[in-house]
C-alpha atoms as a PDB file:
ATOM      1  CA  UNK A   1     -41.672-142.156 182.862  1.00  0.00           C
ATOM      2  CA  UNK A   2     -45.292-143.237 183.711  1.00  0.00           C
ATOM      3  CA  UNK A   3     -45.664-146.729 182.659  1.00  0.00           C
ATOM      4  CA  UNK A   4     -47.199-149.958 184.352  1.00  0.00           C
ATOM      5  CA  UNK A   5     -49.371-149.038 187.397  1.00  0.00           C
ATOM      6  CA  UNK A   6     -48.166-144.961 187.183  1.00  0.00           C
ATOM      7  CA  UNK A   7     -50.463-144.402 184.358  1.00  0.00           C
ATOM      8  CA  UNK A   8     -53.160-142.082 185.261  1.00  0.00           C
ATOM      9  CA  UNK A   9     -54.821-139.015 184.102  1.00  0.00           C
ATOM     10  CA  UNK A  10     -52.188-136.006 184.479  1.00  0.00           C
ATOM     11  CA  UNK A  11     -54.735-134.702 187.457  1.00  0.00           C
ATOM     12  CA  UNK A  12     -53.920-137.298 189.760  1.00  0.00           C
ATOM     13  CA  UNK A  13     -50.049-137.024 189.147  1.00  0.00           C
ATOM     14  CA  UNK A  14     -50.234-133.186 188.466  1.00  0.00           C
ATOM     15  CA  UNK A  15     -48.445-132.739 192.078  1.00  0.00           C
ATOM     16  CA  UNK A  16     -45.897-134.810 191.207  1.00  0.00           C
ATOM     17  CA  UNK A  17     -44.446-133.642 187.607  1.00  0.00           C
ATOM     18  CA  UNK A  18     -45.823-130.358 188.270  1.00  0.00           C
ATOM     19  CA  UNK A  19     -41.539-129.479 189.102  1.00  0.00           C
ATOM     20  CA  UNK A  20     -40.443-131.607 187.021  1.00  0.00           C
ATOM     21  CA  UNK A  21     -41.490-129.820 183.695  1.00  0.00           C
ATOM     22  CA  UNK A  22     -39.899-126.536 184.787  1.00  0.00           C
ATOM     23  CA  UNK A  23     -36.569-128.470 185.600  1.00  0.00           C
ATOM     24  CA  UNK A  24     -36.641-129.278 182.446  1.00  0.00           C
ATOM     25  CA  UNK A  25     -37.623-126.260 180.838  1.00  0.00           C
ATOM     26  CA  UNK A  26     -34.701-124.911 182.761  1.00  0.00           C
ATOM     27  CA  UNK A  27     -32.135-127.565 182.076  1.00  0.00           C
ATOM     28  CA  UNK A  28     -33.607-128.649 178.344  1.00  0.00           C
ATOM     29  CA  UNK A  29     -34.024-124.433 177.369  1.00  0.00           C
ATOM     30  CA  UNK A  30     -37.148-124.827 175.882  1.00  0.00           C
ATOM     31  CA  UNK A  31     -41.109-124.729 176.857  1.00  0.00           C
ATOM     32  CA  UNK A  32     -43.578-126.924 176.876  1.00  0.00           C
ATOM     33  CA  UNK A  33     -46.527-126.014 174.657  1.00  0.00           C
ATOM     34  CA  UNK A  34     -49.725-124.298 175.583  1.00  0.00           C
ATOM     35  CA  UNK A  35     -51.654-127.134 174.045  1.00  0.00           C
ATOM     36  CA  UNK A  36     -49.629-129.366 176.543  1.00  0.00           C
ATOM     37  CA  UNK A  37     -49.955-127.080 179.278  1.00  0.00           C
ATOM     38  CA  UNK A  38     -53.675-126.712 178.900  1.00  0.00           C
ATOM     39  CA  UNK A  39     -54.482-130.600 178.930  1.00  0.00           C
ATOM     40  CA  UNK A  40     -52.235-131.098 182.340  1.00  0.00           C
ATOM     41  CA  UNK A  41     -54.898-128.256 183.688  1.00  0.00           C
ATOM     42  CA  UNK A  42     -58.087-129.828 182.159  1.00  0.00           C
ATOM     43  CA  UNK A  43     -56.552-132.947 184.389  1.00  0.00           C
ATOM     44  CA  UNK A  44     -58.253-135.803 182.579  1.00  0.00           C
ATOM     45  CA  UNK A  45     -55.181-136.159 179.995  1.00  0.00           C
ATOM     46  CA  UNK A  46     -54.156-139.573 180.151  1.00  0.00           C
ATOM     47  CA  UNK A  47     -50.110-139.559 180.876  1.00  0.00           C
ATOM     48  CA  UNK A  48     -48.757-142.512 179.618  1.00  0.00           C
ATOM     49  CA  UNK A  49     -45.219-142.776 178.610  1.00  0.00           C
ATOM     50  CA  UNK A  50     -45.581-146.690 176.634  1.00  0.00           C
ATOM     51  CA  UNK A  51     -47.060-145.384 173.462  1.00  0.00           C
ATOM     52  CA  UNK A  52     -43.848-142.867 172.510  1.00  0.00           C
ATOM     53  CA  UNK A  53     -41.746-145.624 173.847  1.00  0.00           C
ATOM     54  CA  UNK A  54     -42.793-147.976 171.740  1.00  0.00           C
ATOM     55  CA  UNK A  55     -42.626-145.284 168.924  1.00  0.00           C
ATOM     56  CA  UNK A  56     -38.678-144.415 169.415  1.00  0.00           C
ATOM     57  CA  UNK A  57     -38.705-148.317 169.733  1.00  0.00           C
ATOM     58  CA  UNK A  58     -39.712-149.072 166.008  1.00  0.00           C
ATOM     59  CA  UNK A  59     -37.830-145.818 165.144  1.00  0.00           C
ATOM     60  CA  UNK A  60     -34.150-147.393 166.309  1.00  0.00           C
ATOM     61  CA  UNK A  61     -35.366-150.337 164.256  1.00  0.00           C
ATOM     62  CA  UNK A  62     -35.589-148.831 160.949  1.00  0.00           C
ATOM     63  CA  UNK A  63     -32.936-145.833 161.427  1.00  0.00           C
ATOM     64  CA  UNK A  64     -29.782-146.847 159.247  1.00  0.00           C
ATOM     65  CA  UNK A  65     -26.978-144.623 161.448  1.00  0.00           C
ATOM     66  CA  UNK A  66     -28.534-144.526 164.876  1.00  0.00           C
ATOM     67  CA  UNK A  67     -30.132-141.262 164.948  1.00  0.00           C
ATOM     68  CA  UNK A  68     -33.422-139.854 163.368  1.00  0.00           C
ATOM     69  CA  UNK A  69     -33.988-136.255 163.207  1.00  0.00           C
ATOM     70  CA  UNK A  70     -37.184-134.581 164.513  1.00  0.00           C
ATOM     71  CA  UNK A  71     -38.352-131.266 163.302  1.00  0.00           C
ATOM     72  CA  UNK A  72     -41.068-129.122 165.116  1.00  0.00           C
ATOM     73  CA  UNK A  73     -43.936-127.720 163.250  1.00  0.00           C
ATOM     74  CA  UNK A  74     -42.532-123.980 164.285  1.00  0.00           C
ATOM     75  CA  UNK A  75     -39.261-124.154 163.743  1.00  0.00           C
ATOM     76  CA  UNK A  76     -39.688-125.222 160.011  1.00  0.00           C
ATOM     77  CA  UNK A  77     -36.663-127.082 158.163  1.00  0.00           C
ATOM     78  CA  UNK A  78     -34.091-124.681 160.036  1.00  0.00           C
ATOM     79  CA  UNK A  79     -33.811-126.837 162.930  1.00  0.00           C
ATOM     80  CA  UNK A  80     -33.874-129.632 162.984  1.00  0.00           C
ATOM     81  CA  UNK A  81     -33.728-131.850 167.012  1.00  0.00           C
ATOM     82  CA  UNK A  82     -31.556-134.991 166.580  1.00  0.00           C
ATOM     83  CA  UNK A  83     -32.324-137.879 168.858  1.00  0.00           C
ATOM     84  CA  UNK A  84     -29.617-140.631 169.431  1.00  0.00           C
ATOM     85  CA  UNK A  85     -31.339-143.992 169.133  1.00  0.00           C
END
């Protein structure tokens, strides 16, 4: 996670989570997204890992049985990715 003083623009860190995304493409079988892929190149993409934190934070607070489901635009309501809060 990049939070407190490892917050920077993806081109500073690139080096460092450059092996991490294809471990977890590997171990996770799935891809990260050309959109993604194409901000970590432009370099000025600002990783910071607080905001979706927070987010999954305020999710556990209103989720009734723990989990919340999460559905990707491309995958439409066939799948469906369940996150245990």
């Amino acid at each position: 996670m990049a939070t407190a003083n490892r917050i920077a623009p993806v081109g500073e860190t690139f080096s460092c989570i450059e092996g991490v995304l294809q471990t977890v493409e590997i171990h996770g079988k799935e891809q990260f997204g050309q959109g993604f892929l194409d901000l970590i190149e432009e370099g000025a993409y600002l990783y910071n890992s607080e905001p979706p934190a927070h987010t999954l934070t305020i999710a556990e607070s209103v989720s009734n049985n723990g989990s919340i489901a999460f559905v990707h635009p491309s995958y439409g309501r066939k799948r469906f990715s369940y996150a245990t809060l």
